[in-house]
C-alpha atoms as a PDB file:
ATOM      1  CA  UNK A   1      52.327-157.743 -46.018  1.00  0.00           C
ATOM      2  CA  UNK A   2      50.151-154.497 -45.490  1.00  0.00           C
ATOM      3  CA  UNK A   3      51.774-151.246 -45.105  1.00  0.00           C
ATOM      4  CA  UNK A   4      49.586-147.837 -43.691  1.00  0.00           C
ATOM      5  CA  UNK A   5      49.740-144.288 -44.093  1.00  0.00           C
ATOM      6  CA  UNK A   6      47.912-141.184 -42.843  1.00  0.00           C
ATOM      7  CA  UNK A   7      45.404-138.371 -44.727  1.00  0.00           C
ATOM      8  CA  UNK A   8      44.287-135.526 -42.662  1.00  0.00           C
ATOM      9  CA  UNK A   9      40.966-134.818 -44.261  1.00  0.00           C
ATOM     10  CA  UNK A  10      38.506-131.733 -43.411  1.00  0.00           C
ATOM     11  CA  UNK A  11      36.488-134.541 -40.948  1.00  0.00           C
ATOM     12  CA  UNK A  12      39.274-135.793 -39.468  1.00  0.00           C
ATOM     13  CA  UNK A  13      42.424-138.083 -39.752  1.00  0.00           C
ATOM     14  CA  UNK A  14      42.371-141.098 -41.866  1.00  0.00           C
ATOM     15  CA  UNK A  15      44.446-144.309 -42.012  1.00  0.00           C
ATOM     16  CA  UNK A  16      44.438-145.813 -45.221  1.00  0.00           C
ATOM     17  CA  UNK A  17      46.151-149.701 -45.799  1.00  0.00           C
ATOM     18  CA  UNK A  18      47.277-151.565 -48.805  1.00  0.00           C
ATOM     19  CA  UNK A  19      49.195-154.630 -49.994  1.00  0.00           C
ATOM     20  CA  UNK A  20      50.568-155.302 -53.610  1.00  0.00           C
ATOM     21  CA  UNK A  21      47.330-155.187 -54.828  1.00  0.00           C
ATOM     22  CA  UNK A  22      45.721-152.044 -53.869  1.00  0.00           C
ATOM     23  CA  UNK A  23      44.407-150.397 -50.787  1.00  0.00           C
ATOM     24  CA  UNK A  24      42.670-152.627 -48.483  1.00  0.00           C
ATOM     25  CA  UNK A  25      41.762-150.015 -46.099  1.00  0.00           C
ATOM     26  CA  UNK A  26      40.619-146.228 -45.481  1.00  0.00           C
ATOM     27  CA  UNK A  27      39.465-145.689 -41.804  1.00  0.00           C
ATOM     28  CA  UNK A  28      38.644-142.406 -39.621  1.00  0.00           C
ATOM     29  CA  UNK A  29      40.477-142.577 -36.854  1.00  0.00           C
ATOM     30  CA  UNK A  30      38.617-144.242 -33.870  1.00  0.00           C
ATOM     31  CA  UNK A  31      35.842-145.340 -35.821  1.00  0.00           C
ATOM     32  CA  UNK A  32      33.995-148.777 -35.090  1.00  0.00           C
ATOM     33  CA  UNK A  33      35.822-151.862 -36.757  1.00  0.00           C
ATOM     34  CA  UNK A  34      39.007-149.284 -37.310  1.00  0.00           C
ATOM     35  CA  UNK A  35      41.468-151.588 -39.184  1.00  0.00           C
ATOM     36  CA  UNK A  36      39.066-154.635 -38.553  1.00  0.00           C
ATOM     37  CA  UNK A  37      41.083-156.515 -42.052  1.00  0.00           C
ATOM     38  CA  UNK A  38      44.736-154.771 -41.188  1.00  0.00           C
ATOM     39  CA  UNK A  39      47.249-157.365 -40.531  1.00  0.00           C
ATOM     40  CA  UNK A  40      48.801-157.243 -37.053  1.00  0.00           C
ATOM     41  CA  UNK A  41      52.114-157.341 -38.768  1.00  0.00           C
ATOM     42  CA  UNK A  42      52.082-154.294 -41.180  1.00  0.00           C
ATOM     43  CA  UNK A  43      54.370-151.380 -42.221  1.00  0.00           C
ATOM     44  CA  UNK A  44      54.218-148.020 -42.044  1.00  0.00           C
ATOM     45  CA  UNK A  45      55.665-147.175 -45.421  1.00  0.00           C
ATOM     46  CA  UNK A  46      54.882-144.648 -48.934  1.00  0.00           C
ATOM     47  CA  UNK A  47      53.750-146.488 -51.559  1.00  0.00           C
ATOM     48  CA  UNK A  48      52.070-145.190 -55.283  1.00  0.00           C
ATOM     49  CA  UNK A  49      48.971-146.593 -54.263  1.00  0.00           C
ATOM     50  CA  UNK A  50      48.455-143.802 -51.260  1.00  0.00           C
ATOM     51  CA  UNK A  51      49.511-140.766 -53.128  1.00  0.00           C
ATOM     52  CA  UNK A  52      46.794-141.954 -55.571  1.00  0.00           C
ATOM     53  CA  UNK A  53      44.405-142.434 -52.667  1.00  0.00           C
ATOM     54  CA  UNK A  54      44.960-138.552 -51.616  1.00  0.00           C
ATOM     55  CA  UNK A  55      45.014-136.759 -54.855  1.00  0.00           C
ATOM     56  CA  UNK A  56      41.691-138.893 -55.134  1.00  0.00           C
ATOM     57  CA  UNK A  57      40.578-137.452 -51.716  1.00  0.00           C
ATOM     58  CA  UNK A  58      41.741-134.130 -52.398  1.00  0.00           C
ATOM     59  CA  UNK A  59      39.930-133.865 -54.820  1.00  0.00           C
ATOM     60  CA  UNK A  60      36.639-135.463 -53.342  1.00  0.00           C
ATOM     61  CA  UNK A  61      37.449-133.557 -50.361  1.00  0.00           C
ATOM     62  CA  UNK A  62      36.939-130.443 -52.446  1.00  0.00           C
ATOM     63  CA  UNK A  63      33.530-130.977 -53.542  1.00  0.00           C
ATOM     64  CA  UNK A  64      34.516-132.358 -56.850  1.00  0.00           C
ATOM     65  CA  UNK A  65      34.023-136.318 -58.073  1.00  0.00           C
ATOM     66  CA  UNK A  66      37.227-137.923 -58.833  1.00  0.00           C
ATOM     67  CA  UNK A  67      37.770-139.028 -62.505  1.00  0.00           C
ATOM     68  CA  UNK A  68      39.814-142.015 -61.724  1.00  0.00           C
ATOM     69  CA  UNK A  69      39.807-144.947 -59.659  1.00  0.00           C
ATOM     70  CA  UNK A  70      41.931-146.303 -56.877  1.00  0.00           C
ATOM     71  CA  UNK A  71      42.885-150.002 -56.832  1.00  0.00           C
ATOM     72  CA  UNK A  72      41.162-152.111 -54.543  1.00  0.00           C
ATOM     73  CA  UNK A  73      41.765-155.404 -53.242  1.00  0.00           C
ATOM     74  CA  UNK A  74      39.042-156.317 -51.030  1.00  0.00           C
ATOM     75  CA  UNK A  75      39.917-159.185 -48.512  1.00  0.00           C
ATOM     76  CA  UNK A  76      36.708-160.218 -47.361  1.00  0.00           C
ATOM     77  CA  UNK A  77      34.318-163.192 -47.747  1.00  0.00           C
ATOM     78  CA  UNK A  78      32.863-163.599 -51.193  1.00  0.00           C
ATOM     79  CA  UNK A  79      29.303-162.002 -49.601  1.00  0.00           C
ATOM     80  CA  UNK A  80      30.879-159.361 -48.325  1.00  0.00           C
ATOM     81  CA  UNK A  81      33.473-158.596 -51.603  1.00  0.00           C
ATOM     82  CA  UNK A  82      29.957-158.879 -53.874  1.00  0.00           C
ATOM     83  CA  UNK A  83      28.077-156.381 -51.771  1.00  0.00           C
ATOM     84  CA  UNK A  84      31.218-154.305 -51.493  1.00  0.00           C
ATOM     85  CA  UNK A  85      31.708-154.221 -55.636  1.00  0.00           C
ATOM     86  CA  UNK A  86      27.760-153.156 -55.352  1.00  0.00           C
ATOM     87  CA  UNK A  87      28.615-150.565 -53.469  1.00  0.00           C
ATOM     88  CA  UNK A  88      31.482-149.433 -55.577  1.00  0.00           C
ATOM     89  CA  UNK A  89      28.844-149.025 -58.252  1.00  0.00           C
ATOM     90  CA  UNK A  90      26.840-146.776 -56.543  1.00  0.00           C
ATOM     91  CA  UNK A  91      27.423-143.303 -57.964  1.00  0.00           C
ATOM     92  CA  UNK A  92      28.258-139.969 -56.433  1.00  0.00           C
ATOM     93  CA  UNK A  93      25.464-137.808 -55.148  1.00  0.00           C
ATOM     94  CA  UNK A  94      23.072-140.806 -55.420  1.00  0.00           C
ATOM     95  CA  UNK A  95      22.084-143.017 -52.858  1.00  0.00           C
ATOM     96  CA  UNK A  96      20.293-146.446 -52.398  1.00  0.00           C
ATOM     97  CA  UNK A  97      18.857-148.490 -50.034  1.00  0.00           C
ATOM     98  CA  UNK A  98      19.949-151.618 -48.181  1.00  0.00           C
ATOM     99  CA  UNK A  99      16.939-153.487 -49.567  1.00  0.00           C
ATOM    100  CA  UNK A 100      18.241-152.385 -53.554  1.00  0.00           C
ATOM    101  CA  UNK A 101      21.303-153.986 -52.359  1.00  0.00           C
ATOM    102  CA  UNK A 102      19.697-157.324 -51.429  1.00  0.00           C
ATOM    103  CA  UNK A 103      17.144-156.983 -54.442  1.00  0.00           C
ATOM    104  CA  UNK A 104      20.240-157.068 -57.145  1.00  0.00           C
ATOM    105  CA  UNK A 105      21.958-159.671 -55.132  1.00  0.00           C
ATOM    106  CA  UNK A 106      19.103-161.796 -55.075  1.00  0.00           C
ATOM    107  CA  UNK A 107      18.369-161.439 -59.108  1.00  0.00           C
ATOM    108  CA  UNK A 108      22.277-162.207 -59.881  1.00  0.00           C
ATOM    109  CA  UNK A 109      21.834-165.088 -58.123  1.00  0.00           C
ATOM    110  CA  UNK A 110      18.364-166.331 -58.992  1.00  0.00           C
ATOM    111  CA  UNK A 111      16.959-165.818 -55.479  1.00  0.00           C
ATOM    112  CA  UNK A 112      13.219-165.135 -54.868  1.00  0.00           C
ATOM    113  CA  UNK A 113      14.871-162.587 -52.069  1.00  0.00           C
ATOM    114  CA  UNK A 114      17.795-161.699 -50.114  1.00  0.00           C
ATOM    115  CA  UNK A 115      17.986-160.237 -46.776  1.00  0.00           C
ATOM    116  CA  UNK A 116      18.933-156.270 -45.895  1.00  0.00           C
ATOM    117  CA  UNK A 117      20.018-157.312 -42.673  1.00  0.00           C
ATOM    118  CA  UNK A 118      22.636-159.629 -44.355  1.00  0.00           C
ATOM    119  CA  UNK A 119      23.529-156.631 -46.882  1.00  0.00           C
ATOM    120  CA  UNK A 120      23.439-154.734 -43.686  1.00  0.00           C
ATOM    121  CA  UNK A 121      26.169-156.770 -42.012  1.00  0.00           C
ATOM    122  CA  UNK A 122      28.318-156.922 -45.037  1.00  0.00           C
ATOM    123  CA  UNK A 123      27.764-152.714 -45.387  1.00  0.00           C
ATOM    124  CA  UNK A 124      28.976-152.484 -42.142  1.00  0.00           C
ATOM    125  CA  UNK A 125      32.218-154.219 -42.261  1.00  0.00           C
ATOM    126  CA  UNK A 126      33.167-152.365 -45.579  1.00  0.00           C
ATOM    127  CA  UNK A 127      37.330-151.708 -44.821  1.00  0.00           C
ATOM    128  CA  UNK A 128      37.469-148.890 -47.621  1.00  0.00           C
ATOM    129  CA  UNK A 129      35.306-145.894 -46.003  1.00  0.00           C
ATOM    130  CA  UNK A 130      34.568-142.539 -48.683  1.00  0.00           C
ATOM    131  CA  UNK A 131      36.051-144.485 -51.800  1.00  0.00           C
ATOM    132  CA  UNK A 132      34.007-147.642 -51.233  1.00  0.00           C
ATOM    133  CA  UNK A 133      30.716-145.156 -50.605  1.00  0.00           C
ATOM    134  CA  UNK A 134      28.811-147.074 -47.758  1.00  0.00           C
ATOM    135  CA  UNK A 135      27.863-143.320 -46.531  1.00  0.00           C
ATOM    136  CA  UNK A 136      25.694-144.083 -49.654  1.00  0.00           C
ATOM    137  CA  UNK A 137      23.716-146.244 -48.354  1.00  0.00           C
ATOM    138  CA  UNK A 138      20.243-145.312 -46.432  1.00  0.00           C
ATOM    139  CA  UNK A 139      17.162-147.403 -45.177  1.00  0.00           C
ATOM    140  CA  UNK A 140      14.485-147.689 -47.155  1.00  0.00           C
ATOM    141  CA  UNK A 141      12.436-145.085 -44.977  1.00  0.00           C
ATOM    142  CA  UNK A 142      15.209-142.711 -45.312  1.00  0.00           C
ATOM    143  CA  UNK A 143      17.041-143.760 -42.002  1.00  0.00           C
ATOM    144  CA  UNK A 144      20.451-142.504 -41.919  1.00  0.00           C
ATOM    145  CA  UNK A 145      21.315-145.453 -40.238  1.00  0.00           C
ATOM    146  CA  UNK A 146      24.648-146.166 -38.567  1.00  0.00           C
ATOM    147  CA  UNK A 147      28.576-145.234 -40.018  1.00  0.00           C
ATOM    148  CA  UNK A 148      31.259-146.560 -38.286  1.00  0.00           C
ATOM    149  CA  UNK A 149      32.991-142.824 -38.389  1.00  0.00           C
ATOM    150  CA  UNK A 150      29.574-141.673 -37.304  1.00  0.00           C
ATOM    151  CA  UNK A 151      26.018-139.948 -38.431  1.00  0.00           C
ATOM    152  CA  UNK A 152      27.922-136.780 -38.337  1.00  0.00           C
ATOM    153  CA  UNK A 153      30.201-138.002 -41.045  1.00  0.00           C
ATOM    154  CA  UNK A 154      27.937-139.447 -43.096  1.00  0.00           C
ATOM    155  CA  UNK A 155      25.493-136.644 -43.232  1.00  0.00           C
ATOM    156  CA  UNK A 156      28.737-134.328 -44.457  1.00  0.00           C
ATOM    157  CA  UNK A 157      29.583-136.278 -47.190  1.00  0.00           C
ATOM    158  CA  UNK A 158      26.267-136.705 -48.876  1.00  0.00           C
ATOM    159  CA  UNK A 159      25.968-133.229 -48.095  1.00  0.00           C
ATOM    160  CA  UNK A 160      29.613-132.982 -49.917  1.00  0.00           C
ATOM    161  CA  UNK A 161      28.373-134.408 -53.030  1.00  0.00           C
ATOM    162  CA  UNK A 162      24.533-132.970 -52.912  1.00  0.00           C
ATOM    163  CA  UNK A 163      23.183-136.440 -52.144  1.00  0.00           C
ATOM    164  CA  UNK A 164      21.724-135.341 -49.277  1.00  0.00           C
ATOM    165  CA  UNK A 165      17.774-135.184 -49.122  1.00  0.00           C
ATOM    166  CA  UNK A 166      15.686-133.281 -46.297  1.00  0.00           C
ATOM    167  CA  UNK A 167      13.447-135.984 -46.082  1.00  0.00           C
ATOM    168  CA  UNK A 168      16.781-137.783 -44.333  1.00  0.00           C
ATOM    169  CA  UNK A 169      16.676-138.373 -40.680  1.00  0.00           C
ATOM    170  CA  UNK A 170      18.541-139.899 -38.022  1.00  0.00           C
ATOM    171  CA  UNK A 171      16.194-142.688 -36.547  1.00  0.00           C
ATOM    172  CA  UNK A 172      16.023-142.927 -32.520  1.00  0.00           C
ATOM    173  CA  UNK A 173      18.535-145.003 -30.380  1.00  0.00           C
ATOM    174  CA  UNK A 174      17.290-148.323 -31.144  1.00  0.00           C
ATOM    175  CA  UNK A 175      18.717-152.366 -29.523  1.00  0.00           C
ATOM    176  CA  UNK A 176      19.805-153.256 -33.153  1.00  0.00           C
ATOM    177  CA  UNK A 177      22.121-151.295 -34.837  1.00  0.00           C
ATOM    178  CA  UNK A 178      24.004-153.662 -37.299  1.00  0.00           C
ATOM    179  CA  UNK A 179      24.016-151.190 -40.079  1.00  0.00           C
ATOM    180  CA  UNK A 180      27.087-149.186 -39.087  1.00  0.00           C
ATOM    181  CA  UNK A 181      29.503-148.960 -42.161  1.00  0.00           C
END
C-alpha cells in the first residue's frame, strides 16, 4: 500500500508517496509522468517518512544542503533503479551529463558503451523529483534539456544550489524530447 501527502514548496505544490519502505515519490503538481509509479489504490495518510521528507526540503528549500538522507525505495526496473542510485550520487551544486551517466554504466558492466538516450529514458521517469537530483542532469553541450516540472524549475534549483553555469541554455523546440525528468 502507498500512502501521499502534500509540501507547498517556494515553486509550487508537491505530492510526495511512500510505502513501508521509504518514499517512492516526490512530484510537482501537474508535471509530466505526475505519480507515473503511485498505486491506484493509495492513502492519504502522515507517516515519519514525510515529515523527514520536509524538514529535508525545508531545508534545501532554503538554500542549504541537507545533512541527512531520506529513505528511498525505488520501484522501477533494474535499468532504471541503477541509473536512479547514479543519480542519487550526484552531488549538490554539481552537475553531469547524460553521456557520464551511460559512461559509468557501461564500465560497471563491462560494456564498450552505453546509450544516453537509454540513460535519458530512465532520467526521465525518475518518481523522486529534488531528492533524487535529475534537475542535475544536463546534455553534454550544456542543453538544459527537458524536466517533467519544467525548464523553469530546473533552472531554479541549480540556481538554488549555485550549480548553475551561464554557459547553460535552453535548446530550441525540437521532435525528440525524451529527456524530461
Amino acid at each position: 500500500m502507498q500512502y501521499t501527502s502534500k509540501y507547498e514548496s517556494p515553486l509550487g505544490g508537491i505530492v510526495l508517496a511512500a510505502d513501508e519502505i521509504g518514499l517512492t515519490g516526490l512530484w510537482f503538481k501537474g508535471q509530466k509522468y505526475f505519480g507515473l509509479c503511485l498505486d491506484k489504490e493509495n492513502e492519504e495518510k502522515e507517516l515519519p517518512v514525510f515529515e523527514l521528507t520536509r524538514k529535508w526540503l525545508d531545508i534545501y528549500f532554503s538554500g542549504n544542503e541537507p545533512d541527512f538522507k531520506v529513505p528511498i525505495h525505488f520501484t522501477g526496473s533494474a535499468f532504471q533503479n541503477e541509473v536512479w542510485e547514479i543519480l542519487s550520487q550526484i552531488p549538490y551544486g554539481h552537475t553531469t551529463t547524460y553521456g557520464a551517466i551511460a559512461k559509468q554504466i557501461a564500465e560497471k558492466r563491462g560494456l564498450f558503451g552505453m546509450s544516453a538516450q537509454a540513460v535519458g529514458g530512465a532520467v526521465a521517469h525518475n518518481p523522486i523529483s529534488v531528492i533524487v537530483p535529475c534537475h542535475r542532469v544536463v546534455g553534454g553541450n550544456g542543453s538544459l534539456t527537458g524536466y517533467a516540472g519544467g525548464i523553469d524549475k530546473k533552472t531554479a534549483l541549480l540556481k538554488l544550489e549555485k550549480g548553475y553555469r551561464e554557459t547553460f541554455f535552453v535548446p530550441k523546440k525540437t521532435g525528440r524530447n525524451w529527456r524530461s525528468c
